[in-house]
Structure formats: C-alpha cells, structure tokens
C-alpha atoms as a PDB file:
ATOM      1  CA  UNK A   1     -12.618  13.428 -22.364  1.00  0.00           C
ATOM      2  CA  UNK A   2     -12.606  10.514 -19.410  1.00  0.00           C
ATOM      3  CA  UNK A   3     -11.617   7.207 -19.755  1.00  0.00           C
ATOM      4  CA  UNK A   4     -13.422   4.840 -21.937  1.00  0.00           C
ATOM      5  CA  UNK A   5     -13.483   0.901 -20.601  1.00  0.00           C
ATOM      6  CA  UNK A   6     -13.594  -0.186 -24.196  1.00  0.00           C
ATOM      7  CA  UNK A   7     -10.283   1.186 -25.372  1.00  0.00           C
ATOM      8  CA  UNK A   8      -8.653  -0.770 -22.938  1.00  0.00           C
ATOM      9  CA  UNK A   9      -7.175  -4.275 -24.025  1.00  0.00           C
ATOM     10  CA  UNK A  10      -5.601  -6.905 -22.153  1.00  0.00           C
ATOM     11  CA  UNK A  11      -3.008  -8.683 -24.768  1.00  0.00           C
ATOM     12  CA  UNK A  12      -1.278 -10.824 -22.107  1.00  0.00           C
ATOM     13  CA  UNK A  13      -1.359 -12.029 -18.659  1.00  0.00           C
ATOM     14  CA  UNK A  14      -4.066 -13.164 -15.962  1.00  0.00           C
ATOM     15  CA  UNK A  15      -4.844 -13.463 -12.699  1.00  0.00           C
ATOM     16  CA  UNK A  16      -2.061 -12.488 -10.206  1.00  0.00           C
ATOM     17  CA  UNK A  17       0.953 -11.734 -13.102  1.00  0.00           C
ATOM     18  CA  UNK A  18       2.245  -9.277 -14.675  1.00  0.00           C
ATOM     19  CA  UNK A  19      -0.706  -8.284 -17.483  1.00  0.00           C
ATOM     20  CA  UNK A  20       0.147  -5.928 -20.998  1.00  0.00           C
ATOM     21  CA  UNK A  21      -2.240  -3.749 -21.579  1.00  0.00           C
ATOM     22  CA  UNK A  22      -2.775  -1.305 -24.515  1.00  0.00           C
ATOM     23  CA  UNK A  23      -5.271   2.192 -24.117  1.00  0.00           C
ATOM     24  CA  UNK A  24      -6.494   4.162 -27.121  1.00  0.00           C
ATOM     25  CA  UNK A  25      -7.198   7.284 -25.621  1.00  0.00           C
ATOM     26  CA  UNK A  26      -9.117   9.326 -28.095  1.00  0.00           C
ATOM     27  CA  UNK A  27      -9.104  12.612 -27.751  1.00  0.00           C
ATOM     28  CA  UNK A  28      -6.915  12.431 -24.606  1.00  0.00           C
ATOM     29  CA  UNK A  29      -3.384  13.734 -24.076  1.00  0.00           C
ATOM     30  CA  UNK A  30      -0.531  12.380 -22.311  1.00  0.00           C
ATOM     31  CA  UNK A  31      -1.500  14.857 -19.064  1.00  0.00           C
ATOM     32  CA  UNK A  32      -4.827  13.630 -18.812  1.00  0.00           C
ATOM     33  CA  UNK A  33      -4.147   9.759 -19.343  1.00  0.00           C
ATOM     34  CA  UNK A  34      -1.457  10.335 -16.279  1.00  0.00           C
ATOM     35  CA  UNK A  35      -3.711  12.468 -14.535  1.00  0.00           C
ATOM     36  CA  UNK A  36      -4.762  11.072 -11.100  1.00  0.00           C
ATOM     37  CA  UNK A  37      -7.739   8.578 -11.154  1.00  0.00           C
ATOM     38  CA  UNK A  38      -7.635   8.632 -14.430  1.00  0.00           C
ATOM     39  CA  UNK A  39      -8.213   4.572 -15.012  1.00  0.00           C
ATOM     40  CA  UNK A  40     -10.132   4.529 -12.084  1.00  0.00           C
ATOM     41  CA  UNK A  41     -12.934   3.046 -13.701  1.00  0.00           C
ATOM     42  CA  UNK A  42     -10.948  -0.320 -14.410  1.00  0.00           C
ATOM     43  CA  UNK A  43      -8.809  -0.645 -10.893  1.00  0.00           C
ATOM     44  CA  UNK A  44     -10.627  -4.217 -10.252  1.00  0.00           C
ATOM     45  CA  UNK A  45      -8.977  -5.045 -13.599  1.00  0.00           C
ATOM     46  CA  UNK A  46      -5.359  -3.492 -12.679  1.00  0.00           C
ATOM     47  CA  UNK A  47      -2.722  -4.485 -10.292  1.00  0.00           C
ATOM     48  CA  UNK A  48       0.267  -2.615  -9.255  1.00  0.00           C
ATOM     49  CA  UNK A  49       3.142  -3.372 -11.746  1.00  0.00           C
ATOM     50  CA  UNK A  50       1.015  -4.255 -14.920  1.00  0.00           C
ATOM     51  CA  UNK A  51       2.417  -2.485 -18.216  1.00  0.00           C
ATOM     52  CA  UNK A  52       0.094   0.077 -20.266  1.00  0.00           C
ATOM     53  CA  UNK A  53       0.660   0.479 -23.889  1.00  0.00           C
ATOM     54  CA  UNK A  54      -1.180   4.647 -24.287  1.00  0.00           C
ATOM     55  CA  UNK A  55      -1.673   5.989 -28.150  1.00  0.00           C
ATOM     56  CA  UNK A  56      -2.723   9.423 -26.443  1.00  0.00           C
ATOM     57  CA  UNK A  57      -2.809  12.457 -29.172  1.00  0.00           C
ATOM     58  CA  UNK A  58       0.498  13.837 -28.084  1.00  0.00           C
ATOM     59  CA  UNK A  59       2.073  10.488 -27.925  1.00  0.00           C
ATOM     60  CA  UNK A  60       3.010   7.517 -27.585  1.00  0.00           C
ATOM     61  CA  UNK A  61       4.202   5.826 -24.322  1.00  0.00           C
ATOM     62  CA  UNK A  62       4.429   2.867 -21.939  1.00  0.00           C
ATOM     63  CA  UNK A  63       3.245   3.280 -18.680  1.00  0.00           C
ATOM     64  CA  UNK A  64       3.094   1.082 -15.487  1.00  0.00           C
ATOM     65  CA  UNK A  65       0.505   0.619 -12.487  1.00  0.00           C
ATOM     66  CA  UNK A  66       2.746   2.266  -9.688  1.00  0.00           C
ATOM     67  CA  UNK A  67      -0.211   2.053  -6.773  1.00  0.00           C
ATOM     68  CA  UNK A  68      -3.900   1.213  -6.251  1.00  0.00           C
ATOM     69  CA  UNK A  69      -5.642   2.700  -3.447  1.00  0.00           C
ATOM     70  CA  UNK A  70      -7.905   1.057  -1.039  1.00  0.00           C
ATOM     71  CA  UNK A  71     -10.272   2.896  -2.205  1.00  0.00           C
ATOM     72  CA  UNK A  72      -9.234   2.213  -5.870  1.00  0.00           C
ATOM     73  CA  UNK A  73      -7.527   5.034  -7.065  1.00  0.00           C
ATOM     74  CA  UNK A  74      -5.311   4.190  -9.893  1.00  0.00           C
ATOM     75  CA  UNK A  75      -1.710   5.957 -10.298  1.00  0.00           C
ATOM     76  CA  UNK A  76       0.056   5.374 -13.247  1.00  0.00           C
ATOM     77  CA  UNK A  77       4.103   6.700 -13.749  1.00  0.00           C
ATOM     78  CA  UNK A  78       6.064   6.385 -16.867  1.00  0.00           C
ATOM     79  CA  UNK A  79       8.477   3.472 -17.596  1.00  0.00           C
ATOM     80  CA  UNK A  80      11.082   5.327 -16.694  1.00  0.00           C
ATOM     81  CA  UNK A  81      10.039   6.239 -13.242  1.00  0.00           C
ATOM     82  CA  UNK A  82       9.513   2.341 -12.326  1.00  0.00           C
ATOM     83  CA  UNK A  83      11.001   1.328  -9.334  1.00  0.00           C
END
C-alpha cells in the first residue's frame, strides 16, 4: 500500500516548531512506513525534527523527520537513532 494523506494527524505544534504527528498506516508494515519517500506526499507539511506517532501492522513506534530533500524526499529514522 502507499501512503494515505488522511491517516496523517497533526495533534500539536505549528509553523516553525517541533509538530506531533500520529500515522495509521493500514495495511503497511514497519519496512514500508520507513521505506525511503515513503511520506513524500506530505514533505510541505514536515520539517526535519517533527515526531511521528506509526500504528503500522507489525507495530507500534515513534519516529522522527531526520532530513527533507530539496527535492522533498522525506527520511524518517527511529527514536532511537535521533541525533
């Protein structure tokens, strides 16, 4: 499956802080929610450092924003890989 826009929530934060963010991710699993590109679709959304909240069907984890291309690819690491 690809990501889906409308499973994405913003609970908290605007503008140029730190936002929360939850993702339902369907039928996804963890490897394709971290897979490159994957949120793509919402990178004008996204900045680097925000905090994703994924249900995937494997499991459950909190991810981070770690970069945003210029050309708006969206890379995502686990919480423990921040930096």
């Amino acid at each position: 499956m690809a990501f889906n826009m409308q499973k994405l929530e913003n609970h908290a934060g605007s503008g140029g802080g730190l936002k929360l963010f939850s993702y339902h991710a369907g039928d996804d699993n963890r490897a394709a929610v971290n897979g490159a590109g994957y949120f793509n679709e919402a990178a004008s959304l996204l900045s680097v450092g925000d905090r994703i909240a994924v249900h995937a069907t494997d499991f459950d984890y909190d991810c981070h924003v770690s970069a945003i291309s210029a050309d708006d690819v969206v890379t995502v690491a686990a919480l423990d890989d921040f930096a």
